[in-house]
C-alpha atoms as a PDB file:
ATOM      1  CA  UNK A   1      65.529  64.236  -1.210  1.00  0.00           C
ATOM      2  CA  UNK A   2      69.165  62.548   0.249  1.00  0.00           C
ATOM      3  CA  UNK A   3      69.357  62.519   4.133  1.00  0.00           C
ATOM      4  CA  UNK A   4      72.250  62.801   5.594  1.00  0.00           C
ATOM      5  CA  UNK A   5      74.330  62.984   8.860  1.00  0.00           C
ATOM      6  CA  UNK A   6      76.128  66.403  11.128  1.00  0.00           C
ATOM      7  CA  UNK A   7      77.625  65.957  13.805  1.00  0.00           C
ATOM      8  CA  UNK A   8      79.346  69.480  15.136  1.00  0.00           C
ATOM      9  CA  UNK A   9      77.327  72.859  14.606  1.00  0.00           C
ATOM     10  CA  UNK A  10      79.796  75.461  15.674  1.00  0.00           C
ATOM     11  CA  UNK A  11      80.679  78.109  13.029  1.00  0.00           C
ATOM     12  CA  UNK A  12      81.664  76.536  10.130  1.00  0.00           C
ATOM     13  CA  UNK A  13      79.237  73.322  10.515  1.00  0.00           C
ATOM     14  CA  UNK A  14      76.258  74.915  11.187  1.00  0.00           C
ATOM     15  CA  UNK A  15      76.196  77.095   8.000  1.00  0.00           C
ATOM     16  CA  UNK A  16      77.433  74.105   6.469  1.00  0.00           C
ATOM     17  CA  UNK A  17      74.439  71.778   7.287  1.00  0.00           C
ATOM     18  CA  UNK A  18      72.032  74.615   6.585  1.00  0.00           C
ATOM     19  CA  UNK A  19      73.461  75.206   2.752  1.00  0.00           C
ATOM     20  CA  UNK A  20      72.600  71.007   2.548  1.00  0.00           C
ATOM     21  CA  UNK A  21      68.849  71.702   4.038  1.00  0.00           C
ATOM     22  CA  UNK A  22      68.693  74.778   1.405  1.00  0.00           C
ATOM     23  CA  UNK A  23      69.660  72.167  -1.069  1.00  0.00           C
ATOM     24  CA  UNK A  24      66.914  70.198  -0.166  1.00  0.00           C
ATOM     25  CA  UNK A  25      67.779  67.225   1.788  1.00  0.00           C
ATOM     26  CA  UNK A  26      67.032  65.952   4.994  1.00  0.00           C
ATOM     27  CA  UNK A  27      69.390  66.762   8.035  1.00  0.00           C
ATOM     28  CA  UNK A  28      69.705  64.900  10.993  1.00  0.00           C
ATOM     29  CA  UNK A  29      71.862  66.583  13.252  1.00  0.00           C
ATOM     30  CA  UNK A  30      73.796  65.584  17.165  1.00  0.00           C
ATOM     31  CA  UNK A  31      75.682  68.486  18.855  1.00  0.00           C
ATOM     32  CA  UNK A  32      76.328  68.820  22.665  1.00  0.00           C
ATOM     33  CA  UNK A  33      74.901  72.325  23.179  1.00  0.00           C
ATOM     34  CA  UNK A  34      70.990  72.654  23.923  1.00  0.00           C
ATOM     35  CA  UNK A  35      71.268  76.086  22.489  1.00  0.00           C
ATOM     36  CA  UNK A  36      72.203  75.029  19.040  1.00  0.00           C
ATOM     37  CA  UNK A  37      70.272  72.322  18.734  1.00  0.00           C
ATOM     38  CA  UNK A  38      67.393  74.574  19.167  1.00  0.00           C
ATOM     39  CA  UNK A  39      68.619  77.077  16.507  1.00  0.00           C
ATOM     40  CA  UNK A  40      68.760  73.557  14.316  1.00  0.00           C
ATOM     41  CA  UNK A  41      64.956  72.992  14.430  1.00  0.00           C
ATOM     42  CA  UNK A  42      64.333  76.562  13.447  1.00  0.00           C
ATOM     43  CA  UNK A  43      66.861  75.827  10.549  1.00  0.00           C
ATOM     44  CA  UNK A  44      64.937  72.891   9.433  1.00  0.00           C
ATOM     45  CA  UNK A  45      67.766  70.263  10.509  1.00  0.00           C
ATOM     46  CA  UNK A  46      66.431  67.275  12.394  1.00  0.00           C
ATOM     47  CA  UNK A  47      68.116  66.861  16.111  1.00  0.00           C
ATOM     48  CA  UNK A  48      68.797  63.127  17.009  1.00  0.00           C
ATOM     49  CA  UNK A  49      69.910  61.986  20.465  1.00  0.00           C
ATOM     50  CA  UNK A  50      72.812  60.021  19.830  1.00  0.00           C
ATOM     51  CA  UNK A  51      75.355  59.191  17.587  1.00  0.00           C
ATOM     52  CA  UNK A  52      74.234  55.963  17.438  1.00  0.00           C
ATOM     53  CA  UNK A  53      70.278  57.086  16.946  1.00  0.00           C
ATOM     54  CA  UNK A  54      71.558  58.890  13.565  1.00  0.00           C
ATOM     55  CA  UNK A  55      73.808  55.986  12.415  1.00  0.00           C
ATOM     56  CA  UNK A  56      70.819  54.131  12.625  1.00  0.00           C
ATOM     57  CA  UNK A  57      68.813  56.733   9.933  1.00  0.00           C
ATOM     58  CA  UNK A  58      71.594  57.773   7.392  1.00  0.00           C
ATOM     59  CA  UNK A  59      74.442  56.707   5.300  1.00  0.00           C
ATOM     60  CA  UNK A  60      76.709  59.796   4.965  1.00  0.00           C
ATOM     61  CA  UNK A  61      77.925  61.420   7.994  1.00  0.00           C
ATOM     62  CA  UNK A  62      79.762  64.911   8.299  1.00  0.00           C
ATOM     63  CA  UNK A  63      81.840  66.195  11.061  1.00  0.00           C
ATOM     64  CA  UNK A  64      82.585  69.775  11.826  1.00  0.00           C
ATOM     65  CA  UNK A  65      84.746  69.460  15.393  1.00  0.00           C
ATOM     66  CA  UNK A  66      87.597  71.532  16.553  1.00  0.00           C
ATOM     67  CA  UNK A  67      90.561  68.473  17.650  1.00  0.00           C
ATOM     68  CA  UNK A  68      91.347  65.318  16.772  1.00  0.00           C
ATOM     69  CA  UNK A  69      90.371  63.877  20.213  1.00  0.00           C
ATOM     70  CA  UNK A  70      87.057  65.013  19.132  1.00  0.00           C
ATOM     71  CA  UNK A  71      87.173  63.557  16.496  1.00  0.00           C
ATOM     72  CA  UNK A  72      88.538  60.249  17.816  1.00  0.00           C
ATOM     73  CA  UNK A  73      85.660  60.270  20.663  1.00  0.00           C
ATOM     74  CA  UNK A  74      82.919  59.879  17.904  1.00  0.00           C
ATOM     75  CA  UNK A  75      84.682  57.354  16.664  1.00  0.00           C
ATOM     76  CA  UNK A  76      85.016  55.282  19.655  1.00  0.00           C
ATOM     77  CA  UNK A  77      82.197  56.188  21.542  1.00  0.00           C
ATOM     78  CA  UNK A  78      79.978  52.487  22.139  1.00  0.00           C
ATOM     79  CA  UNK A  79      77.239  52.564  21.184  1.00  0.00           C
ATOM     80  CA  UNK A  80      77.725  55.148  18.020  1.00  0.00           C
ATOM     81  CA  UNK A  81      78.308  55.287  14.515  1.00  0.00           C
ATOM     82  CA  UNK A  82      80.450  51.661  14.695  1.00  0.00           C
ATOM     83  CA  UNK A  83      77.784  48.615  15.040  1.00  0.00           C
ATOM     84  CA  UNK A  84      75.054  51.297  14.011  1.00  0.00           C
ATOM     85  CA  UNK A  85      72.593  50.179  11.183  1.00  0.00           C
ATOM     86  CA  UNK A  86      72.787  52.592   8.224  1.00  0.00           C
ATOM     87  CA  UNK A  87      76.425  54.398   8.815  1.00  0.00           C
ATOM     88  CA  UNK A  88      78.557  53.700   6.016  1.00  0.00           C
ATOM     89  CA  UNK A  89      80.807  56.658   5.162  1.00  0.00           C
ATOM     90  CA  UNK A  90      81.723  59.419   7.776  1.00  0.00           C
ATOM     91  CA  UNK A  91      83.244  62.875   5.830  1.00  0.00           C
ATOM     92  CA  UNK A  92      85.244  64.661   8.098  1.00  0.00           C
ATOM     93  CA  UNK A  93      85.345  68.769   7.737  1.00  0.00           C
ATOM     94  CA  UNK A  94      87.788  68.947  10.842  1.00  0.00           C
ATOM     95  CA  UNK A  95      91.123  70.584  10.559  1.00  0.00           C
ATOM     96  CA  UNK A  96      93.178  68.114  13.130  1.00  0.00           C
ATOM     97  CA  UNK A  97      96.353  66.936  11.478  1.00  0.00           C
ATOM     98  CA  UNK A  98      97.776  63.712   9.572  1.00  0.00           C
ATOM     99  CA  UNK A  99      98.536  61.956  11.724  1.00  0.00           C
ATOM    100  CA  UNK A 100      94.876  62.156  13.986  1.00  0.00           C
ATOM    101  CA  UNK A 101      93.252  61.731  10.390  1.00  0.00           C
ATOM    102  CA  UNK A 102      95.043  58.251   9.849  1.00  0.00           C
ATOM    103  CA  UNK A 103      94.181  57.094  13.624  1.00  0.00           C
ATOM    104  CA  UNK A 104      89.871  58.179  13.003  1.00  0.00           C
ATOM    105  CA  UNK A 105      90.821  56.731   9.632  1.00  0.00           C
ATOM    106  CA  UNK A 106      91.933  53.048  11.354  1.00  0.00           C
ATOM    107  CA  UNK A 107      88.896  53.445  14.160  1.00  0.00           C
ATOM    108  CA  UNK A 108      85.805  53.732  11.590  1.00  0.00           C
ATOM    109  CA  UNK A 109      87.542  50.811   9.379  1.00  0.00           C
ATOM    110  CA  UNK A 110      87.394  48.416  12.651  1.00  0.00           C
ATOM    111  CA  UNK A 111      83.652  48.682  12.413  1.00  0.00           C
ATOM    112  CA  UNK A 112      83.629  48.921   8.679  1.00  0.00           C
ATOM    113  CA  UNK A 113      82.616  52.684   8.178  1.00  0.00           C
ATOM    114  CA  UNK A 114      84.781  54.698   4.868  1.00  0.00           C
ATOM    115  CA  UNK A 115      86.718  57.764   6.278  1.00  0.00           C
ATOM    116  CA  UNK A 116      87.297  60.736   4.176  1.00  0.00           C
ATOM    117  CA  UNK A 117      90.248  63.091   5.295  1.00  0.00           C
ATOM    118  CA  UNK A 118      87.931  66.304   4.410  1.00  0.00           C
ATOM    119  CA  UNK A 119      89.495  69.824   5.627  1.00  0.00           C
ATOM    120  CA  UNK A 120      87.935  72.684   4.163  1.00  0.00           C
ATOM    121  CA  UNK A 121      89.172  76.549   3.731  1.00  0.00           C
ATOM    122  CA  UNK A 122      87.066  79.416   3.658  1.00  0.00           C
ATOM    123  CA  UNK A 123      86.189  80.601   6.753  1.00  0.00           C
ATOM    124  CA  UNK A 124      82.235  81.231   8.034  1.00  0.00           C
ATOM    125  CA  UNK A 125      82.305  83.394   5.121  1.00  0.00           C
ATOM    126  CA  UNK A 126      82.793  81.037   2.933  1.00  0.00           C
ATOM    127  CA  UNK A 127      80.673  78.472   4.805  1.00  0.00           C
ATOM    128  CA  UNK A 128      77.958  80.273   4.391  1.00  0.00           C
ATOM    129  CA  UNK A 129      78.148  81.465   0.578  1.00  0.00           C
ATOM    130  CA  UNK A 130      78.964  77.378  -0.236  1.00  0.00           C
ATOM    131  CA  UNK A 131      82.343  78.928  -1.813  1.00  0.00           C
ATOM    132  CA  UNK A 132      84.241  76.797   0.605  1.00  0.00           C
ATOM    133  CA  UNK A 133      87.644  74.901  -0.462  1.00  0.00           C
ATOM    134  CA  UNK A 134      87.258  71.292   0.335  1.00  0.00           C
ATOM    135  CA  UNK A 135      89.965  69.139   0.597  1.00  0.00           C
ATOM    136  CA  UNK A 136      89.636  65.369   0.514  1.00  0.00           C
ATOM    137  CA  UNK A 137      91.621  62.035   0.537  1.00  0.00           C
ATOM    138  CA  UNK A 138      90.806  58.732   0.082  1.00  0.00           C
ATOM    139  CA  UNK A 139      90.263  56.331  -2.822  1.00  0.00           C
ATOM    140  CA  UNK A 140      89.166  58.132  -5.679  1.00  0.00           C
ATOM    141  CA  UNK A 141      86.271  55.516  -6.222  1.00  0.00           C
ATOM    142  CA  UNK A 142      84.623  57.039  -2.448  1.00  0.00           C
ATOM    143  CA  UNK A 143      84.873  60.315  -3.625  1.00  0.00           C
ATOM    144  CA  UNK A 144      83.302  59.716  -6.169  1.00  0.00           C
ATOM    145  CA  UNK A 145      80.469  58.889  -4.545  1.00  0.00           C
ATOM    146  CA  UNK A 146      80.268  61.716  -2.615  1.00  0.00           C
ATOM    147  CA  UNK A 147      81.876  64.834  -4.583  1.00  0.00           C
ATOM    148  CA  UNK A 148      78.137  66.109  -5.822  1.00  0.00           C
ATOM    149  CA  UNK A 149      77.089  66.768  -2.182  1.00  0.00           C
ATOM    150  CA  UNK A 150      80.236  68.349  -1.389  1.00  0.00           C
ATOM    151  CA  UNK A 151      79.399  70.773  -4.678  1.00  0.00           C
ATOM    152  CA  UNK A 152      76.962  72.067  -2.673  1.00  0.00           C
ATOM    153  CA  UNK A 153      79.171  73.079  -0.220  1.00  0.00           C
ATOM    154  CA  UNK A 154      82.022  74.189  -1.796  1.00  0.00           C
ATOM    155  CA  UNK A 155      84.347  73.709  -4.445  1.00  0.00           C
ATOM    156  CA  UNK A 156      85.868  69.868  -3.591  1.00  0.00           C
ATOM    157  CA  UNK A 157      89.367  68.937  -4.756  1.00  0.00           C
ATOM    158  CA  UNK A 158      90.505  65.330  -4.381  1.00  0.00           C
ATOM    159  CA  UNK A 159      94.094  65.525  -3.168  1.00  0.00           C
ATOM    160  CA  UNK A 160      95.250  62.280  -2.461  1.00  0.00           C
ATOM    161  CA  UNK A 161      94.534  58.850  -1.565  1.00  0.00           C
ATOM    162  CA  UNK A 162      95.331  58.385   1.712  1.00  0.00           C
ATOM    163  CA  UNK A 163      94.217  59.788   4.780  1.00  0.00           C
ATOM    164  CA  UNK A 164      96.017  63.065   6.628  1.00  0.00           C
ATOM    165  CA  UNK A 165      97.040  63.870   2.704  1.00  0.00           C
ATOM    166  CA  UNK A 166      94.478  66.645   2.779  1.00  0.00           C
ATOM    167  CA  UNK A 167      95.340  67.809   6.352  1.00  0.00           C
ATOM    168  CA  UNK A 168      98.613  68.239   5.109  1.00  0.00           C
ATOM    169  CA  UNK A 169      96.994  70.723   2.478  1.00  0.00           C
ATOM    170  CA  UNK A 170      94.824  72.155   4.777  1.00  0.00           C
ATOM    171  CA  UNK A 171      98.078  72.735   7.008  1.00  0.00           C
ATOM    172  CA  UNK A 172      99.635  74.420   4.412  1.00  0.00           C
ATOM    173  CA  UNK A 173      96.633  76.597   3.555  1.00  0.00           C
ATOM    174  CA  UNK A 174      96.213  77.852   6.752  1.00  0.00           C
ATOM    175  CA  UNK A 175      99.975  78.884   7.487  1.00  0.00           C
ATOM    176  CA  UNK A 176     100.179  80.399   4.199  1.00  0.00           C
ATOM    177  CA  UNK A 177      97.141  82.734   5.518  1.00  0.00           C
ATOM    178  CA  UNK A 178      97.588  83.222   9.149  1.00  0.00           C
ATOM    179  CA  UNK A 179     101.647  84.194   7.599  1.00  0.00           C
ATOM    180  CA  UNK A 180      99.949  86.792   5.354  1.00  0.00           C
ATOM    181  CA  UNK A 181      97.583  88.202   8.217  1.00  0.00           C
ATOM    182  CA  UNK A 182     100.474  88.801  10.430  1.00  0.00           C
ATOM    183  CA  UNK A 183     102.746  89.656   8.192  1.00  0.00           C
ATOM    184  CA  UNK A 184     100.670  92.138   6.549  1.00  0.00           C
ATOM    185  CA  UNK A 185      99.911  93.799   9.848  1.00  0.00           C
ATOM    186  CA  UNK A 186     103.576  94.316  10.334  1.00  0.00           C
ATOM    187  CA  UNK A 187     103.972  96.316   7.633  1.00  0.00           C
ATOM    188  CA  UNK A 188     100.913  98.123   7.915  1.00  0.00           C
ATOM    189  CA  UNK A 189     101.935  99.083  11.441  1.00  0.00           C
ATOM    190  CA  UNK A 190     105.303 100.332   9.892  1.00  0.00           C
ATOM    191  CA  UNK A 191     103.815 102.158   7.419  1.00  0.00           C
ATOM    192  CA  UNK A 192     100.739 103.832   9.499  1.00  0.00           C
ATOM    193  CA  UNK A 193     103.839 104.832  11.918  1.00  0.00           C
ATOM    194  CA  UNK A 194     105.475 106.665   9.236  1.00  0.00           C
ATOM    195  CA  UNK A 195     102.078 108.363   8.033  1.00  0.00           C
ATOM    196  CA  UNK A 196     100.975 106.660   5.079  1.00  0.00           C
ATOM    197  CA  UNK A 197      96.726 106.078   4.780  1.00  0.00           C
ATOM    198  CA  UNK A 198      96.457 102.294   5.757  1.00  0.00           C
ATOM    199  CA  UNK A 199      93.497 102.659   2.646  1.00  0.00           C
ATOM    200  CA  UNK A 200      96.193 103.975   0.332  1.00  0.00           C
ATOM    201  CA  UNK A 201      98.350 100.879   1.332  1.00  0.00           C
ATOM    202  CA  UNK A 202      95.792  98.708   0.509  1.00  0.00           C
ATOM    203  CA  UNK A 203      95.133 100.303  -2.951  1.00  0.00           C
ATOM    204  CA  UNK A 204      98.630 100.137  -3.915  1.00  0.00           C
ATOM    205  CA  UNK A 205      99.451  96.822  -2.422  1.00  0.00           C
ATOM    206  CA  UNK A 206      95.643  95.133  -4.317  1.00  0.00           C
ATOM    207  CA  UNK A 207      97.469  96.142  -7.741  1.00  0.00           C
ATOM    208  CA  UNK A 208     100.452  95.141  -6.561  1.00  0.00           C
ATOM    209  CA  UNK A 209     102.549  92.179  -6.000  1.00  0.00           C
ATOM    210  CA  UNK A 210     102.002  92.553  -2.427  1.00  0.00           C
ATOM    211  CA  UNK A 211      98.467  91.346  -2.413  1.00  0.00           C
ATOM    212  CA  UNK A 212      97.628  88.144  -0.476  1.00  0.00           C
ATOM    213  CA  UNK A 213      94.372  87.403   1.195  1.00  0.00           C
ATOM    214  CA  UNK A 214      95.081  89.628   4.379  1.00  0.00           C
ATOM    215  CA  UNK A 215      94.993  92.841   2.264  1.00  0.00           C
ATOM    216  CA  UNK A 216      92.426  91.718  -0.569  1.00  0.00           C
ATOM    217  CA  UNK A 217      89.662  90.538   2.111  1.00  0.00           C
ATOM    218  CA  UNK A 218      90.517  90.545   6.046  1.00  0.00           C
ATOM    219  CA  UNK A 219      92.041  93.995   6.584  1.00  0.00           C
ATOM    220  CA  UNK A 220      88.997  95.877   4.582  1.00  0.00           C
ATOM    221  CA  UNK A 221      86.687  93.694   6.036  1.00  0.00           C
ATOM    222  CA  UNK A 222      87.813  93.507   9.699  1.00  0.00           C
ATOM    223  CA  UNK A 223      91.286  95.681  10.802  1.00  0.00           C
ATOM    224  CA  UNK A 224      90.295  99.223   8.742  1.00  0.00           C
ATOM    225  CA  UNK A 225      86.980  99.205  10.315  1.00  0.00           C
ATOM    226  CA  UNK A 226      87.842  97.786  13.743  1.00  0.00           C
ATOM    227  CA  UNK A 227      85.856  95.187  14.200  1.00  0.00           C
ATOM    228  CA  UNK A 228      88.353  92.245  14.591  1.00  0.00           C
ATOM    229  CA  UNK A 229      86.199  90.060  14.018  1.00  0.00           C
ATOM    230  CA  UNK A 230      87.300  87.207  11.145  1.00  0.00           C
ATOM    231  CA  UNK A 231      85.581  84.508  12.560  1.00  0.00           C
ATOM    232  CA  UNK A 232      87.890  82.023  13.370  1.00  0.00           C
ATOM    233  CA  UNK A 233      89.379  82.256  16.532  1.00  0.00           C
ATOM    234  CA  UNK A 234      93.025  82.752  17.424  1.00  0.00           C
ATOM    235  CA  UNK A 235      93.249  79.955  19.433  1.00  0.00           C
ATOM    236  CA  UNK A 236      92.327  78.122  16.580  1.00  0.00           C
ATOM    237  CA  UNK A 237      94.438  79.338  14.523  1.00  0.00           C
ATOM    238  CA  UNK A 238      97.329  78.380  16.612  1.00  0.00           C
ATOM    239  CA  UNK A 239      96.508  74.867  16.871  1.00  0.00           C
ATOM    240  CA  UNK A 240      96.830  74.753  13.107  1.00  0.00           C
ATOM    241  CA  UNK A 241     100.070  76.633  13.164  1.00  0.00           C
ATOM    242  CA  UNK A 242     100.904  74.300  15.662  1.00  0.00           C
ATOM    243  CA  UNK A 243      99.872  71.207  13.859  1.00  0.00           C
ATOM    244  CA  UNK A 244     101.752  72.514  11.279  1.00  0.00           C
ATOM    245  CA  UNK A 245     105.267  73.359  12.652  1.00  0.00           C
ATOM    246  CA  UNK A 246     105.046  70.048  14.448  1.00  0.00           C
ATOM    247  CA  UNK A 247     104.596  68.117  11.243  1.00  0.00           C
ATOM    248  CA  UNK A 248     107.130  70.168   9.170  1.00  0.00           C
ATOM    249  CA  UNK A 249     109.868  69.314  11.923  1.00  0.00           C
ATOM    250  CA  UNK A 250     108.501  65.710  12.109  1.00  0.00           C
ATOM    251  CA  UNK A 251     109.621  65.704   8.708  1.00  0.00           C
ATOM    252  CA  UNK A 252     112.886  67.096   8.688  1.00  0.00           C
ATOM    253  CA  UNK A 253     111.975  70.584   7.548  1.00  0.00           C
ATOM    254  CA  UNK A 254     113.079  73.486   9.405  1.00  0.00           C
ATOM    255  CA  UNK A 255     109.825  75.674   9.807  1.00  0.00           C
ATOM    256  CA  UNK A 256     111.830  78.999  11.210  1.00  0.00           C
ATOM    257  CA  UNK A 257     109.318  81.479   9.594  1.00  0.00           C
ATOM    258  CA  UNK A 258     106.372  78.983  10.539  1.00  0.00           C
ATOM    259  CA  UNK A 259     107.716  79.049  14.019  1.00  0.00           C
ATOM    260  CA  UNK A 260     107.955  82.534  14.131  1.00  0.00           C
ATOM    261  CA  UNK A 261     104.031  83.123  12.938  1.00  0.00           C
ATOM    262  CA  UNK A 262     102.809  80.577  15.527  1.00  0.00           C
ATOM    263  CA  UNK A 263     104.570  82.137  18.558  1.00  0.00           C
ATOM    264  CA  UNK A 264     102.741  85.715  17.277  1.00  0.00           C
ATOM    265  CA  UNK A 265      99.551  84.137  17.305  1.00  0.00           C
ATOM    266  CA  UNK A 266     100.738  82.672  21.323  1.00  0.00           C
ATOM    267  CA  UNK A 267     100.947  86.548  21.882  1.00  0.00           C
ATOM    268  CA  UNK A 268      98.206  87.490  20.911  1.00  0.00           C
ATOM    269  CA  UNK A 269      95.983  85.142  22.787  1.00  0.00           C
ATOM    270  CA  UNK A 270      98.437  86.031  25.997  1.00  0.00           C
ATOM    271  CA  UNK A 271      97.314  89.792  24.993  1.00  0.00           C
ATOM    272  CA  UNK A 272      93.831  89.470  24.264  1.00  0.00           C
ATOM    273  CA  UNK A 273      92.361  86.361  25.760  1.00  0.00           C
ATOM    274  CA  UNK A 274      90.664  82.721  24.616  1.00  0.00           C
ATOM    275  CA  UNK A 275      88.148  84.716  22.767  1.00  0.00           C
ATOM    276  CA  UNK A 276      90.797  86.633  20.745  1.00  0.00           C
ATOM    277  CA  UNK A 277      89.810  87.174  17.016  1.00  0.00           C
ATOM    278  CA  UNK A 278      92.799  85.414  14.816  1.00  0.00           C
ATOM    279  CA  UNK A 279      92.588  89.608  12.994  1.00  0.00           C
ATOM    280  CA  UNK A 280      93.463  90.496  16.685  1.00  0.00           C
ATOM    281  CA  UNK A 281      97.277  89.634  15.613  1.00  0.00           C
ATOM    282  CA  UNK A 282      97.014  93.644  14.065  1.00  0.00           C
ATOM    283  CA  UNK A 283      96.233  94.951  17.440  1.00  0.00           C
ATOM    284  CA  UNK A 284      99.227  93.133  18.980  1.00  0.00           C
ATOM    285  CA  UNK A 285     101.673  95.142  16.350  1.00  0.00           C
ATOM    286  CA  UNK A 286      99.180  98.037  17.340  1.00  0.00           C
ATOM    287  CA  UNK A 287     100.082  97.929  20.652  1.00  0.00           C
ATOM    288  CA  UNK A 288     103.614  97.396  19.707  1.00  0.00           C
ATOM    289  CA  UNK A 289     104.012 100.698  17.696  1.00  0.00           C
ATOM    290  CA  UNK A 290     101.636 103.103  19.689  1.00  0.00           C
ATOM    291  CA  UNK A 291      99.501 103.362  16.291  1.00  0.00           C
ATOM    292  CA  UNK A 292      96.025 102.262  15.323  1.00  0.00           C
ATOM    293  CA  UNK A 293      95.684 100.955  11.258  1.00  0.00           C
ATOM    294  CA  UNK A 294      92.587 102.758  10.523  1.00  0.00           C
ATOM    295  CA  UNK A 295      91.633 105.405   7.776  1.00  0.00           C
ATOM    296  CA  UNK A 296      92.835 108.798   9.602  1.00  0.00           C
END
């Protein structure tokens, strides 16, 4: 039995750490919310209460946190992980851009701790079936060391050797599929309008050279039934559309379509809230058409 380290247990970490305690190692886990912690212990993870409490047990830390300030604040927090006795490599699951990556990156190295630029792609879906994409920079020799645990998780890929390389890939991922989503539920809105079966579209389109992940998985699974409910939030979403646009530009790439997907995801918070589903981008063309995509 390994032990290792999570710190963040929101909806991709926590079936995350439980597919490592399924494994058969030894979790020891920090998050800020009582209620979770809780749902830990009944999970078989192993609550600790401080960062610098499980520094002191393990080698190998994960993090599963939503921003880069996040991300930043366990790095800096005093005491935590840095001066800690056992922390040696933190792998970081967080979607929060290059250039946040490479500052976490330069924090952990002032107190001597490896930092793996670690995005992954799947969704909670794929968090919890351990089919997870996992995307990770940093000298080949420290993945190395750590690619077998990440098999448990997921299907690793070692993109780069520098940190934010992976971000960048993760970046790209995630516009590619938030594009599709609201792309696709343009057309389906069109098509609906003019009275086609929204299951017939997807039929044709799945054998077709239309297909993209937004008709193959999140429009039977969530739009056609009506639950909107994907799993990653839309506010999310956006701040990876966001983080993407912003480093496209930073590089001298015009991101017009980019741009474009973002602001429809800004919509469809304005339309449907903080708690918005990122599928909720098909009721905003609903809304916008005065149809509903469903089998009639």
């Amino acid at each position: 039995m390994s032990q290792y380290g999570f710190i963040g247990l929101g909806n991709m970490g926590f079936p995350m750490a439980t597919n490592l305690v399924k494994a058969g190692h030894e979790v020891h886990v920090v998050d800020m919310n009582p209620a979770v912690i809780e749902r830990a212990k009944t999970a078989g993870m192993h609550p600790r209460a401080s960062l610098r409490e499980l520094g002191d047990m393990v080698e190998i830390i994960f993090l599963s946190l939503p921003k880069g300030d996040n991300v930043h604040a366990v790095a800096s927090l005093s005491p935590g992980l840095i001066g800690s006795k056992k922390a040696k490599v933190v792998v970081d699951f967080s979607t929060i851009g290059p250039a946040a990556a490479v500052k976490a990156s330069e924090i952990f190295a002032q107190g001597n701790i490896v930092y793996l630029d670690s995005p992954v792609s799947g969704g909670t879906l794929g968090a919890a079936r351990a089919t997870l994409a996992i995307m990770t920079s940093c000298a080949r020799s420290e993945y190395d060391k750590v690619v077998d645990i990440l098999k448990v998780l997921g299907k690793p890929f070692h993109v780069g050797d520098a940190p934010g390389m992976a971000q960048t890939m993760k970046l790209a991922n995630n516009m590619l599929s938030a594009g599709a989503l609201a792309l696709t539920s343009e057309v389906f809105a069109m098509g609906v309008k003019n009275g086609l079966d929204p299951k017939v579209m997807l039929d044709v389109i799945n054998v077709g050279s239309g297909q993209n992940t937004a008709t193959l998985d999140k429009f039977p699974r969530a739009v056609l039934p009506r639950t909107f409910d994907i799993g990653f939030a839309a506010v999310l979403a956006h701040k990876d559309l966001k983080l993407c646009v912003d480093e496209g530009e930073s590089l001298g790439i015009p991101m017009v379509i980019g741009s474009a997907v973002k602001e429809l995801y800004v919509m469809t918070i304005a339309k449907y809230g903080q708690q918005a589903d990122m599928s909720d981008v098909a009721r905003l063309m609903e809304s916008w058409t005065g149809v509903e995509i469903k089998k009639p």
